[in-house]
C-alpha atoms as a PDB file:
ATOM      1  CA  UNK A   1     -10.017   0.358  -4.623  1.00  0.00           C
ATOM      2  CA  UNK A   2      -7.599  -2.196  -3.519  1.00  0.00           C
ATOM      3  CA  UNK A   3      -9.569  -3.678  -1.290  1.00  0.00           C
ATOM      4  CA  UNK A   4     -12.620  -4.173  -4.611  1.00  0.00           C
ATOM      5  CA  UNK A   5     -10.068  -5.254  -6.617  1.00  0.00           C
ATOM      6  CA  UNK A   6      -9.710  -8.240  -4.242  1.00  0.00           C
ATOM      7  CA  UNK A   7     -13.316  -9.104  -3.581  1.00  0.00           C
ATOM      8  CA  UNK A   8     -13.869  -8.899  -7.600  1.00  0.00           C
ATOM      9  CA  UNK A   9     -10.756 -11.317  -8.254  1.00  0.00           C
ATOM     10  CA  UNK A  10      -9.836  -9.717 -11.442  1.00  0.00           C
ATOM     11  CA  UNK A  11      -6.633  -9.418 -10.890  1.00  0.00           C
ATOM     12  CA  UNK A  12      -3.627 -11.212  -9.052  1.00  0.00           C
ATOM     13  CA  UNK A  13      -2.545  -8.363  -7.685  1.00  0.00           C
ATOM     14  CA  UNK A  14      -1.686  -4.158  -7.366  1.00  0.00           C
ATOM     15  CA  UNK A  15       1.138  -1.456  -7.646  1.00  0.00           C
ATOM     16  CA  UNK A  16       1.278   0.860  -6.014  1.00  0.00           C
ATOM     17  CA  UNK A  17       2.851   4.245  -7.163  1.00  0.00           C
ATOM     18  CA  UNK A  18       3.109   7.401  -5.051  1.00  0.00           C
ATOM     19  CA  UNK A  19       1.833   9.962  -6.932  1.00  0.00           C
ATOM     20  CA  UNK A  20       4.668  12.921  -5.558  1.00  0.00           C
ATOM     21  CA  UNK A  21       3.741  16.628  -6.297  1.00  0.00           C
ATOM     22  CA  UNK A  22       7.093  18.906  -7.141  1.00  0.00           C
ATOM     23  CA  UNK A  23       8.335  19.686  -3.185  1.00  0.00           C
ATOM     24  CA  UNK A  24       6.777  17.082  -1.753  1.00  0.00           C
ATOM     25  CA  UNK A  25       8.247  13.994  -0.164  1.00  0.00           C
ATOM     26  CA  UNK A  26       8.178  10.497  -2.159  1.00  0.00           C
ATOM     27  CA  UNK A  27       9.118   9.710   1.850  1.00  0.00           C
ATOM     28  CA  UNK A  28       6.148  10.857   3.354  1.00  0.00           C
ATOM     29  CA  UNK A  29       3.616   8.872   0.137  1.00  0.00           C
ATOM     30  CA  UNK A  30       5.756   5.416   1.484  1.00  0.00           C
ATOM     31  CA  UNK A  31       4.828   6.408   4.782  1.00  0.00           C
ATOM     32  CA  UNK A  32       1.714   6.868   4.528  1.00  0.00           C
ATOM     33  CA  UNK A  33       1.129   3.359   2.740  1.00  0.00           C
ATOM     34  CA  UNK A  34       3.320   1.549   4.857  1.00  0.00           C
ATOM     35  CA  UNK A  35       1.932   2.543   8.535  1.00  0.00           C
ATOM     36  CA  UNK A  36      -1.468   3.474   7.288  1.00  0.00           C
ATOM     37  CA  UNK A  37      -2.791   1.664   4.417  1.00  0.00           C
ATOM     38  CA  UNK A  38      -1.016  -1.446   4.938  1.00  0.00           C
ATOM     39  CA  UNK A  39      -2.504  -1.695   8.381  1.00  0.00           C
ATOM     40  CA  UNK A  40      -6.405  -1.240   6.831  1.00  0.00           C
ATOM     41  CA  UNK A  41      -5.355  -3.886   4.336  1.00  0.00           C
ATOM     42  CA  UNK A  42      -4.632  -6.592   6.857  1.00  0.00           C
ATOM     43  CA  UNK A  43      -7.204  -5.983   8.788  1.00  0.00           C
ATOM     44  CA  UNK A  44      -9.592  -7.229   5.808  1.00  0.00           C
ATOM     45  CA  UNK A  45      -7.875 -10.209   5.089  1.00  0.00           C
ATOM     46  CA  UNK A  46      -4.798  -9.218   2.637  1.00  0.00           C
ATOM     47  CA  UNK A  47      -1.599 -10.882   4.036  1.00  0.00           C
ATOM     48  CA  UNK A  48       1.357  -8.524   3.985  1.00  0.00           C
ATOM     49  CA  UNK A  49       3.560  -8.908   0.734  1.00  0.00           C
ATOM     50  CA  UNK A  50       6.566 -10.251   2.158  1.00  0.00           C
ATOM     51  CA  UNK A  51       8.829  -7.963  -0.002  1.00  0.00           C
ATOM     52  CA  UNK A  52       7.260  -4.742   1.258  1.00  0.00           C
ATOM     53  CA  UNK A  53       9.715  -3.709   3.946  1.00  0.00           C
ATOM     54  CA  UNK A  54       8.944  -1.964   6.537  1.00  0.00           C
ATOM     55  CA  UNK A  55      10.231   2.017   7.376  1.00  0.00           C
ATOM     56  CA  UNK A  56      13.309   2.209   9.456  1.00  0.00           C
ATOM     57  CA  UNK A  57      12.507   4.140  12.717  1.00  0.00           C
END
Protein backbone atom coordinates (compact mmCIF):
# COMPACT_ATOMS: atom_id res chain seq x y z
CA UNK A 1 0.00 0.00 0.00
CA UNK A 2 2.90 2.17 0.68
CA UNK A 3 4.54 1.55 -2.15
CA UNK A 4 0.77 2.77 -4.37
CA UNK A 5 0.57 5.47 -2.28
CA UNK A 6 3.86 6.68 -3.83
CA UNK A 7 3.30 5.89 -7.47
CA UNK A 8 -0.31 7.70 -7.07
CA UNK A 9 1.36 10.91 -5.39
CA UNK A 10 -1.54 11.63 -3.23
CA UNK A 11 0.09 12.09 -0.44
CA UNK A 12 3.52 13.45 0.96
CA UNK A 13 3.95 10.81 2.96
CA UNK A 14 2.88 7.59 5.60
CA UNK A 15 2.71 6.48 9.36
CA UNK A 16 3.19 3.82 10.24
CA UNK A 17 1.53 2.25 13.41
CA UNK A 18 2.11 -1.28 14.70
CA UNK A 19 -0.97 -2.70 15.16
CA UNK A 20 0.12 -4.89 18.72
CA UNK A 21 -2.34 -7.71 19.80
CA UNK A 22 -2.59 -8.02 23.92
CA UNK A 23 0.85 -10.36 24.58
CA UNK A 24 2.45 -9.54 21.75
CA UNK A 25 5.58 -7.50 21.26
CA UNK A 26 5.30 -3.70 19.95
CA UNK A 27 9.30 -4.92 19.62
CA UNK A 28 8.89 -7.54 17.30
CA UNK A 29 6.01 -5.04 14.81
CA UNK A 30 9.36 -2.37 14.78
CA UNK A 31 11.31 -5.20 13.81
CA UNK A 32 9.66 -6.38 11.38
CA UNK A 33 9.35 -2.84 9.59
CA UNK A 34 12.70 -1.87 10.22
CA UNK A 35 14.78 -5.03 8.77
CA UNK A 36 12.01 -6.15 6.52
CA UNK A 37 9.84 -3.61 5.09
CA UNK A 38 12.22 -0.88 5.06
CA UNK A 39 14.56 -2.97 2.99
CA UNK A 40 11.53 -3.71 0.14
CA UNK A 41 10.95 0.03 0.30
CA UNK A 42 14.40 1.04 -0.83
CA UNK A 43 14.71 -1.26 -3.14
CA UNK A 44 11.80 0.57 -5.21
CA UNK A 45 13.08 3.84 -4.98
CA UNK A 46 11.90 5.31 -1.39
CA UNK A 47 15.00 6.86 0.32
CA UNK A 48 15.21 5.94 3.98
CA UNK A 49 13.56 8.65 6.34
CA UNK A 50 16.48 9.88 8.02
CA UNK A 51 14.69 9.92 11.46
CA UNK A 52 13.82 6.22 11.37
CA UNK A 53 16.61 4.74 13.45
CA UNK A 54 17.74 1.75 13.10
CA UNK A 55 17.37 -1.44 15.91
CA UNK A 56 20.24 -1.75 18.25
CA UNK A 57 21.84 -5.26 17.83
Amino acid sequence: MILDIRAADVADGVTVVPAVAAGDSRDACVGLLLDEVLPILETHGLPPDPTVRPRAS
